[in-house]
PDB file of N, CA and C in Angstrom:
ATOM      1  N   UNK A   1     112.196  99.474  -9.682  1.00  0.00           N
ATOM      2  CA  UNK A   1     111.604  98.445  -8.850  1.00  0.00           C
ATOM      3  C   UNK A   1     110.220  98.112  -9.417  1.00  0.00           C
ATOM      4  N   UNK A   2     109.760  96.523  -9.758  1.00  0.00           N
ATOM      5  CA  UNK A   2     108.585  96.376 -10.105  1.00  0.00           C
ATOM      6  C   UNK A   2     107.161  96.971  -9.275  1.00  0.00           C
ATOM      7  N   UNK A   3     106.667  96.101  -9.600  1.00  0.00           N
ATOM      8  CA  UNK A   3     105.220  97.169  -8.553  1.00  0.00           C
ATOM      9  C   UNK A   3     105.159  96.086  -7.641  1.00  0.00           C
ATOM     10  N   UNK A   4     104.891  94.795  -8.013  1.00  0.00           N
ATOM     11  CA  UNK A   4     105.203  93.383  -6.886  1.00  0.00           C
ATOM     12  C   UNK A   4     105.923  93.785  -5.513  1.00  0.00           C
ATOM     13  N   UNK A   5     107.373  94.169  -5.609  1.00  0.00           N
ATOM     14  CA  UNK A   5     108.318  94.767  -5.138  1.00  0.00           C
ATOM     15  C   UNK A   5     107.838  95.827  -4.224  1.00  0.00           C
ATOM     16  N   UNK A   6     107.618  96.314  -4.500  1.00  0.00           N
ATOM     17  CA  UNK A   6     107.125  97.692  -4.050  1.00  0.00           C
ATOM     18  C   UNK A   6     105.713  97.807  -3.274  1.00  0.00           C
ATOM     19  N   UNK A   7     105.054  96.772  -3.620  1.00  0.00           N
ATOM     20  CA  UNK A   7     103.551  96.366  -2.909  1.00  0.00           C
ATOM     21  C   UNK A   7     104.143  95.677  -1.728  1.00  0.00           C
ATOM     22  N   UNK A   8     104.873  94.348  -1.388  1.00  0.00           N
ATOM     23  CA  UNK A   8     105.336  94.147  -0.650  1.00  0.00           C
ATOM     24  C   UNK A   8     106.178  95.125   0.192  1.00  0.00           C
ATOM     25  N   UNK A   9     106.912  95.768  -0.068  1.00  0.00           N
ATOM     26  CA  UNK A   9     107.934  96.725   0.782  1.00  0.00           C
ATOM     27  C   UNK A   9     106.883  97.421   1.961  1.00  0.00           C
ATOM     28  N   UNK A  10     105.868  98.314   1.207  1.00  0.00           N
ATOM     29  CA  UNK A  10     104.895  98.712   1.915  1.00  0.00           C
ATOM     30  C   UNK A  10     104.074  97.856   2.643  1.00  0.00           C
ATOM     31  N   UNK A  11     103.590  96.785   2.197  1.00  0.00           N
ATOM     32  CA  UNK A  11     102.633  95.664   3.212  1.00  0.00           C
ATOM     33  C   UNK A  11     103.668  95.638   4.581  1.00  0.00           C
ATOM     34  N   UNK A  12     104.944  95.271   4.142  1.00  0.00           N
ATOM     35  CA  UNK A  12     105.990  95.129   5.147  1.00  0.00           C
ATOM     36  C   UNK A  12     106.348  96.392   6.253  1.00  0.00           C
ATOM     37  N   UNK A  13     106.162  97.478   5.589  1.00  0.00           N
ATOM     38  CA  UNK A  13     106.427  98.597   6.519  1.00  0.00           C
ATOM     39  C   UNK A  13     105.164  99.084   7.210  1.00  0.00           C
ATOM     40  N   UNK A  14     103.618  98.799   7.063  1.00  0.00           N
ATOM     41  CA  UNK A  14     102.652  98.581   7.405  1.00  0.00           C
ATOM     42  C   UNK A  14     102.479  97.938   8.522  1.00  0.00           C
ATOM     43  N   UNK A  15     102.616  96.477   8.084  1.00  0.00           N
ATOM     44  CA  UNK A  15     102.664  95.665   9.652  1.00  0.00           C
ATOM     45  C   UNK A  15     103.812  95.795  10.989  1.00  0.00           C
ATOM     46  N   UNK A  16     104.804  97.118  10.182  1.00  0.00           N
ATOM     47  CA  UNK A  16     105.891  97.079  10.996  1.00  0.00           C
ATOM     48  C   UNK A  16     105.461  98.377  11.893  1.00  0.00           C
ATOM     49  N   UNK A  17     104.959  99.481  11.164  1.00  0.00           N
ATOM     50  CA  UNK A  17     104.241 100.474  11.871  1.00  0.00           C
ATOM     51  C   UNK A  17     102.970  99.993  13.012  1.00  0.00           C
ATOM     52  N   UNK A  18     102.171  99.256  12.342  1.00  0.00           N
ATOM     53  CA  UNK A  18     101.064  98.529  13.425  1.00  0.00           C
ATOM     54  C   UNK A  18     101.528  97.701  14.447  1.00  0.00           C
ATOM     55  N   UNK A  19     102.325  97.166  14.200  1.00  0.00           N
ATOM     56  CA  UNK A  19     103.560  96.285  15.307  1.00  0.00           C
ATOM     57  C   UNK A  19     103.796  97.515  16.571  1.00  0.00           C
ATOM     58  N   UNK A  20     104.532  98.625  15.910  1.00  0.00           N
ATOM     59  CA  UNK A  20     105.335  99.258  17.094  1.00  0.00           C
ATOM     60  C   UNK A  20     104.372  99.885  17.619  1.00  0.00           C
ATOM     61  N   UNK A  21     102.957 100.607  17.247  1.00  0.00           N
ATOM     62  CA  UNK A  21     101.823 101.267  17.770  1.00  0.00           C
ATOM     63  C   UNK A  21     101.600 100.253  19.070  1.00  0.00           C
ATOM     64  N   UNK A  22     101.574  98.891  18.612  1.00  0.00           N
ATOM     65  CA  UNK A  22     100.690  98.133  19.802  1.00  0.00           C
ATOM     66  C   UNK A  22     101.407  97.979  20.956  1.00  0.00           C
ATOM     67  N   UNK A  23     102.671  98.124  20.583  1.00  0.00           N
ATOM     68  CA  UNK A  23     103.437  97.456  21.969  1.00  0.00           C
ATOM     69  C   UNK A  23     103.634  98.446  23.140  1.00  0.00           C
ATOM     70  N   UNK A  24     104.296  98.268  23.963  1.00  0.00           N
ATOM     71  CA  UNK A  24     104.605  98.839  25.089  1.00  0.00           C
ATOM     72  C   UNK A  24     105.276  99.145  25.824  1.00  0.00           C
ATOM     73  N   UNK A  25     105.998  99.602  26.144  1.00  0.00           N
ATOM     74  CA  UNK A  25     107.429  99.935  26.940  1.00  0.00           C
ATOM     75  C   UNK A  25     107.002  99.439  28.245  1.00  0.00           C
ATOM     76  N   UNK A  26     107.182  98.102  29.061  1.00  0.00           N
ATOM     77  CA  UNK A  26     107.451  97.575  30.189  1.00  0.00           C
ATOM     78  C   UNK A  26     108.684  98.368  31.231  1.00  0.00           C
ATOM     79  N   UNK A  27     108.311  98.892  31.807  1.00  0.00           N
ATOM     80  CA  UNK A  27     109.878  99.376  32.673  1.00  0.00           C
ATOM     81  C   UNK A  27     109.324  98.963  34.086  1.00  0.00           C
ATOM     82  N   UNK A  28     110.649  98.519  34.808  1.00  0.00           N
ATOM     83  CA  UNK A  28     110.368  97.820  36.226  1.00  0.00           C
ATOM     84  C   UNK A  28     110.433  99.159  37.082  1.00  0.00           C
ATOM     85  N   UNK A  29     109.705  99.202  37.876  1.00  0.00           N
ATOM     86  CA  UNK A  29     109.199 100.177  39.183  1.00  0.00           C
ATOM     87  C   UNK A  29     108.590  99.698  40.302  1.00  0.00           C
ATOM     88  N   UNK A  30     108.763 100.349  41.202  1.00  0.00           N
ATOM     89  CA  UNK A  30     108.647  99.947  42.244  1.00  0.00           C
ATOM     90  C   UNK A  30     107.394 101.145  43.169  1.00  0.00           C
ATOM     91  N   UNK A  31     107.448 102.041  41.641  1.00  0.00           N
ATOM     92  CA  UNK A  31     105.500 103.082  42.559  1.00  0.00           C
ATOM     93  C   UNK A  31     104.665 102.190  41.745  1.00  0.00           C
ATOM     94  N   UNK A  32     103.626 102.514  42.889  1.00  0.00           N
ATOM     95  CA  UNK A  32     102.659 102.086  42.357  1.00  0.00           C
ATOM     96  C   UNK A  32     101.800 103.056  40.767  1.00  0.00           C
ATOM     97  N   UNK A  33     100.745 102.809  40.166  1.00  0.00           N
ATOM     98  CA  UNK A  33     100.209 103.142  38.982  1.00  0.00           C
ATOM     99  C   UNK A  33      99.746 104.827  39.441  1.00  0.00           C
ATOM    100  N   UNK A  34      99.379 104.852  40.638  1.00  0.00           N
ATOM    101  CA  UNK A  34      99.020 106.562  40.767  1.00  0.00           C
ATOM    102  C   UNK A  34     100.351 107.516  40.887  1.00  0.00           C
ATOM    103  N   UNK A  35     101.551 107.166  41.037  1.00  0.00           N
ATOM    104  CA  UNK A  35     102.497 107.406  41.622  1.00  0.00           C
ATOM    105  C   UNK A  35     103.171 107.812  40.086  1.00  0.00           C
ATOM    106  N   UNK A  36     103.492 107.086  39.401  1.00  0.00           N
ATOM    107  CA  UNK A  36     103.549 106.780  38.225  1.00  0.00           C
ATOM    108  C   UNK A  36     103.015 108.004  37.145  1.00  0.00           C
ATOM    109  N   UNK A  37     101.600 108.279  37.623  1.00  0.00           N
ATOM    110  CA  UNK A  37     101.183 109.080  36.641  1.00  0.00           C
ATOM    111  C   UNK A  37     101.142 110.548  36.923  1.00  0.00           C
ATOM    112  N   UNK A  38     101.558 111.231  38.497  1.00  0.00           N
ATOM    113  CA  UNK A  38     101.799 112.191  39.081  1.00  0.00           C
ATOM    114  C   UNK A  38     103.144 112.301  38.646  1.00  0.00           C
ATOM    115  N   UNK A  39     104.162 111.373  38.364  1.00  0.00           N
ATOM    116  CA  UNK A  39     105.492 111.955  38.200  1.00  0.00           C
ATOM    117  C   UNK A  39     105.522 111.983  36.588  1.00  0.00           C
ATOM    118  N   UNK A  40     104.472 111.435  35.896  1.00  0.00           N
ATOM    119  CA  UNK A  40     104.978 111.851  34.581  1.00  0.00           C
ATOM    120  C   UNK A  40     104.181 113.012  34.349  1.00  0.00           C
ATOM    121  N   UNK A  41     103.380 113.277  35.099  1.00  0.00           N
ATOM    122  CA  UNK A  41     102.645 114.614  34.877  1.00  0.00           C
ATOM    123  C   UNK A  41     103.074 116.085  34.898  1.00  0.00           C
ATOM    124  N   UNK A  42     103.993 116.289  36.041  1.00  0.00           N
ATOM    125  CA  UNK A  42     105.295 116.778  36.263  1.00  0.00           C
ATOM    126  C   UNK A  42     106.392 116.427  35.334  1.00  0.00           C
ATOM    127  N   UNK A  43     107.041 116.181  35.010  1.00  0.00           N
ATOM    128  CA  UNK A  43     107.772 115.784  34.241  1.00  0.00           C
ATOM    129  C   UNK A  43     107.085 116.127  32.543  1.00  0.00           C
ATOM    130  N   UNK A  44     106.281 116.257  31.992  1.00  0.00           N
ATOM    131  CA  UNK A  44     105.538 116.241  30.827  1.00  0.00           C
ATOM    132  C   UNK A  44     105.214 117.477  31.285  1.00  0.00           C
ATOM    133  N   UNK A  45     105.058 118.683  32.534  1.00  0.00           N
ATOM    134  CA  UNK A  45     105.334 120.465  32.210  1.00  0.00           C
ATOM    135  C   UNK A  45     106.668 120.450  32.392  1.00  0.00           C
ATOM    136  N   UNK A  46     107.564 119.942  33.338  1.00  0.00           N
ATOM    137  CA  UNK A  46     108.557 120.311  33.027  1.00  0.00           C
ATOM    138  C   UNK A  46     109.366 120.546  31.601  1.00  0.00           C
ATOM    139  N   UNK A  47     109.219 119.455  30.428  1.00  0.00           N
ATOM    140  CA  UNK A  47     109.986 118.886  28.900  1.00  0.00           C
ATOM    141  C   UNK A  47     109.228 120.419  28.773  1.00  0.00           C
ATOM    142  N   UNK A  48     107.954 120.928  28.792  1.00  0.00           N
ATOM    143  CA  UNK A  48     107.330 121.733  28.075  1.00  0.00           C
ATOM    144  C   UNK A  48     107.901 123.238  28.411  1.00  0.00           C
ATOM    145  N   UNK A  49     108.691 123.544  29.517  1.00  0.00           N
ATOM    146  CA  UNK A  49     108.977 124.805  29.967  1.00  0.00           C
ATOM    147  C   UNK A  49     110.538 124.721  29.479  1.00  0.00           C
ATOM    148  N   UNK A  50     110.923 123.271  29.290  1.00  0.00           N
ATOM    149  CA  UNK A  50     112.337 123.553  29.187  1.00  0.00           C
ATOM    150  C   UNK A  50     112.368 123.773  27.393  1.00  0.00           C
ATOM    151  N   UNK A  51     111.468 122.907  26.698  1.00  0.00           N
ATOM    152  CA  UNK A  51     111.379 123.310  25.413  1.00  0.00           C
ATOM    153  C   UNK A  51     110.893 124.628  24.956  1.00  0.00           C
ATOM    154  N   UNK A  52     110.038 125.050  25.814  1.00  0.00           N
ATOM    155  CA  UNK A  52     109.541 126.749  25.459  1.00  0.00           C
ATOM    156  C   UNK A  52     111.102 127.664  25.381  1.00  0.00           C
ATOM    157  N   UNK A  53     111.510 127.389  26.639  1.00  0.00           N
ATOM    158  CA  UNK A  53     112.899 128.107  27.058  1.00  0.00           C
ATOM    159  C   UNK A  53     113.793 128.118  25.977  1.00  0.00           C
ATOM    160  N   UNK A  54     113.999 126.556  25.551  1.00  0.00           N
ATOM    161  CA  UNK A  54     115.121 126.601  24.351  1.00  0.00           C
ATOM    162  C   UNK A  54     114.748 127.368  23.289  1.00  0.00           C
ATOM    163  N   UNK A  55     113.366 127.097  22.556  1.00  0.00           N
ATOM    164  CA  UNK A  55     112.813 128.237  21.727  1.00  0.00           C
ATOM    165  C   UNK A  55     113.089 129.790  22.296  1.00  0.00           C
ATOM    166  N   UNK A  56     112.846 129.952  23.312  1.00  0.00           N
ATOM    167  CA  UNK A  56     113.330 131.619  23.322  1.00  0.00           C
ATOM    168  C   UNK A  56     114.469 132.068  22.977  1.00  0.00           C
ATOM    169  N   UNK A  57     115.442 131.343  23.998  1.00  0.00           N
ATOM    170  CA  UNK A  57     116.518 131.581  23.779  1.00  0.00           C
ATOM    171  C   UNK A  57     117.777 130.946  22.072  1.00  0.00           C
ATOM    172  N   UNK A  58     117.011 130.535  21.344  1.00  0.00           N
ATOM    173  CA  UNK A  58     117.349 129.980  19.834  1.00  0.00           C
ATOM    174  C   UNK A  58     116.633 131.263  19.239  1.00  0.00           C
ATOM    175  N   UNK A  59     116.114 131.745  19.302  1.00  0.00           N
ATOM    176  CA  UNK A  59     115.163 133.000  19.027  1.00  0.00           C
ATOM    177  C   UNK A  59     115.955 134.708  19.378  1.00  0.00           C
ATOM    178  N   UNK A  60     116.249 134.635  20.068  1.00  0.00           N
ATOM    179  CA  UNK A  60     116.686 135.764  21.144  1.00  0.00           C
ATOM    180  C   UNK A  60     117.296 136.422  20.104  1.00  0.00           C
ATOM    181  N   UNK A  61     118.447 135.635  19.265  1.00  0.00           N
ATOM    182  CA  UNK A  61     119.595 137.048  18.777  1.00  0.00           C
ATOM    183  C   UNK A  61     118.585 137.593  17.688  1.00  0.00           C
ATOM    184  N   UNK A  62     117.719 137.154  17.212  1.00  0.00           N
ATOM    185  CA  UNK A  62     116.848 137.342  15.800  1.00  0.00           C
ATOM    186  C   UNK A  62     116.080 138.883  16.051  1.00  0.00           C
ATOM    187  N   UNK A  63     115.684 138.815  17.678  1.00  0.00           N
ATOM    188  CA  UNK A  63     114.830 140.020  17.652  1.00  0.00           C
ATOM    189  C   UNK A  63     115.300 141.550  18.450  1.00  0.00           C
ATOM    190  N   UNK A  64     116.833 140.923  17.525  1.00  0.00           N
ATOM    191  CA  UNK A  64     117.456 142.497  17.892  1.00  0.00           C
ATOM    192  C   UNK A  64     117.720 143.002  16.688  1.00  0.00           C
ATOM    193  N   UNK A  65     117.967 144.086  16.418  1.00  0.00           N
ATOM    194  CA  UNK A  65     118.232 144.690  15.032  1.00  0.00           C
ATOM    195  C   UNK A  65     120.259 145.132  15.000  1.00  0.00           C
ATOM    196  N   UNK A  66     120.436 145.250  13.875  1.00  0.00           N
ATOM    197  CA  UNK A  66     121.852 145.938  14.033  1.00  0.00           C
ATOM    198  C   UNK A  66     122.532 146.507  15.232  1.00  0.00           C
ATOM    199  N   UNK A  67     121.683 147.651  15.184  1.00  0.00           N
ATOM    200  CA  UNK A  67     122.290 148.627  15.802  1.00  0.00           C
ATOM    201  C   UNK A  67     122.723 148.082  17.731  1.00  0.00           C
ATOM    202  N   UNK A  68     121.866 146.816  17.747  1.00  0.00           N
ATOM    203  CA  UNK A  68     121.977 146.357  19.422  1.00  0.00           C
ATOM    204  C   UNK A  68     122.746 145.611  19.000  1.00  0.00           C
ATOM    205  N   UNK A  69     123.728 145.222  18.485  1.00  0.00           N
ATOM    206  CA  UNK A  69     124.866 144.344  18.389  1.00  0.00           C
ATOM    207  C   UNK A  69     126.079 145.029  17.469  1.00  0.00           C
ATOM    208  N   UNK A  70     126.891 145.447  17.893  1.00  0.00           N
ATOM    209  CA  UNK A  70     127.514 146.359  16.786  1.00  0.00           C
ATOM    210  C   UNK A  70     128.858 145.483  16.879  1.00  0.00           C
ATOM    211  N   UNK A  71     128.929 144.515  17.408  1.00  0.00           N
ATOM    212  CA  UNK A  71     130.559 143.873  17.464  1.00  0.00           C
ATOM    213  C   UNK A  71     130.720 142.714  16.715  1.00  0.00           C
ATOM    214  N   UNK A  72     129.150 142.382  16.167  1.00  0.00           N
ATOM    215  CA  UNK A  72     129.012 141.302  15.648  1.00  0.00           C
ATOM    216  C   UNK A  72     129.093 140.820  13.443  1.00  0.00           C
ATOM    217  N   UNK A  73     130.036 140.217  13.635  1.00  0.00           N
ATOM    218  CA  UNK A  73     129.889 140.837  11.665  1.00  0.00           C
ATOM    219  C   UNK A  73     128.281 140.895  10.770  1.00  0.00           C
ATOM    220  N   UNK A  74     128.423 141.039  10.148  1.00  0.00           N
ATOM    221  CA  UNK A  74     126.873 140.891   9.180  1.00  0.00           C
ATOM    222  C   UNK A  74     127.432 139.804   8.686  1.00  0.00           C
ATOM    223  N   UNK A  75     128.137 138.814   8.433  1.00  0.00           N
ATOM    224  CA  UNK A  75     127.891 137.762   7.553  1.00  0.00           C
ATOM    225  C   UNK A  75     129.527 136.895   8.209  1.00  0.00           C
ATOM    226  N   UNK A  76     129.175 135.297   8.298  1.00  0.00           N
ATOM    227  CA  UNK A  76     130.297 134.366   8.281  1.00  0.00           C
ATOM    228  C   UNK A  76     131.923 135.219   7.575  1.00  0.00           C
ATOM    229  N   UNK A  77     131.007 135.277   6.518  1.00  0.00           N
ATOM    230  CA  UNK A  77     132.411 135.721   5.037  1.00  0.00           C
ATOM    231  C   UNK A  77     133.754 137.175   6.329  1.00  0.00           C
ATOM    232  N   UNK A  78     132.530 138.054   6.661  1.00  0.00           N
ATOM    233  CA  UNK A  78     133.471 139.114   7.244  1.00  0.00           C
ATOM    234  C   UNK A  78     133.732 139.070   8.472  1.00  0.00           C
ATOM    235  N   UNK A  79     133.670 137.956   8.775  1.00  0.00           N
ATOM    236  CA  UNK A  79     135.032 137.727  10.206  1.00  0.00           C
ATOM    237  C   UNK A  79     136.131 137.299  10.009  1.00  0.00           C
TER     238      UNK A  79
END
């Protein structure tokens, strides 16, 4: 690809990044603006306890050693 080419691509993906920064997600509701920011406040610990959670439990089998799982193969290959 020339450099022309390629200067443009980026100018283009530039104004396309500064585009989506500015805009705004409009959604119709019916609370008012304080109402609004109490339920995403809640909602924004909730994502955070449920994402902690998934990390533990994606975590969990890692911090056992052998000997606490003995039914389980050591490798894909030997089941």
């Amino acid at each position: 690809m020339n450099n022309g080419a390629n200067a443009q691509r980026q100018a283009t993906t530039a104004r396309a990044k500064r585009a989506a920064s500015q805009t705004t997600l409009e959604t119709y509701t019916d609370l008012d603006a304080q109402a609004v920011t109490e339920v995403s406040s809640v909602l924004r610990r909730l994502l955070a306890d449920v994402f902690t959670l998934y990390l533990k439990t994606k975590n969990f089998h890692w911090a056992h050693d052998r000997a606490a799982l003995p039914g389980l193969p050591l490798s894909p290959e030997q089941s």
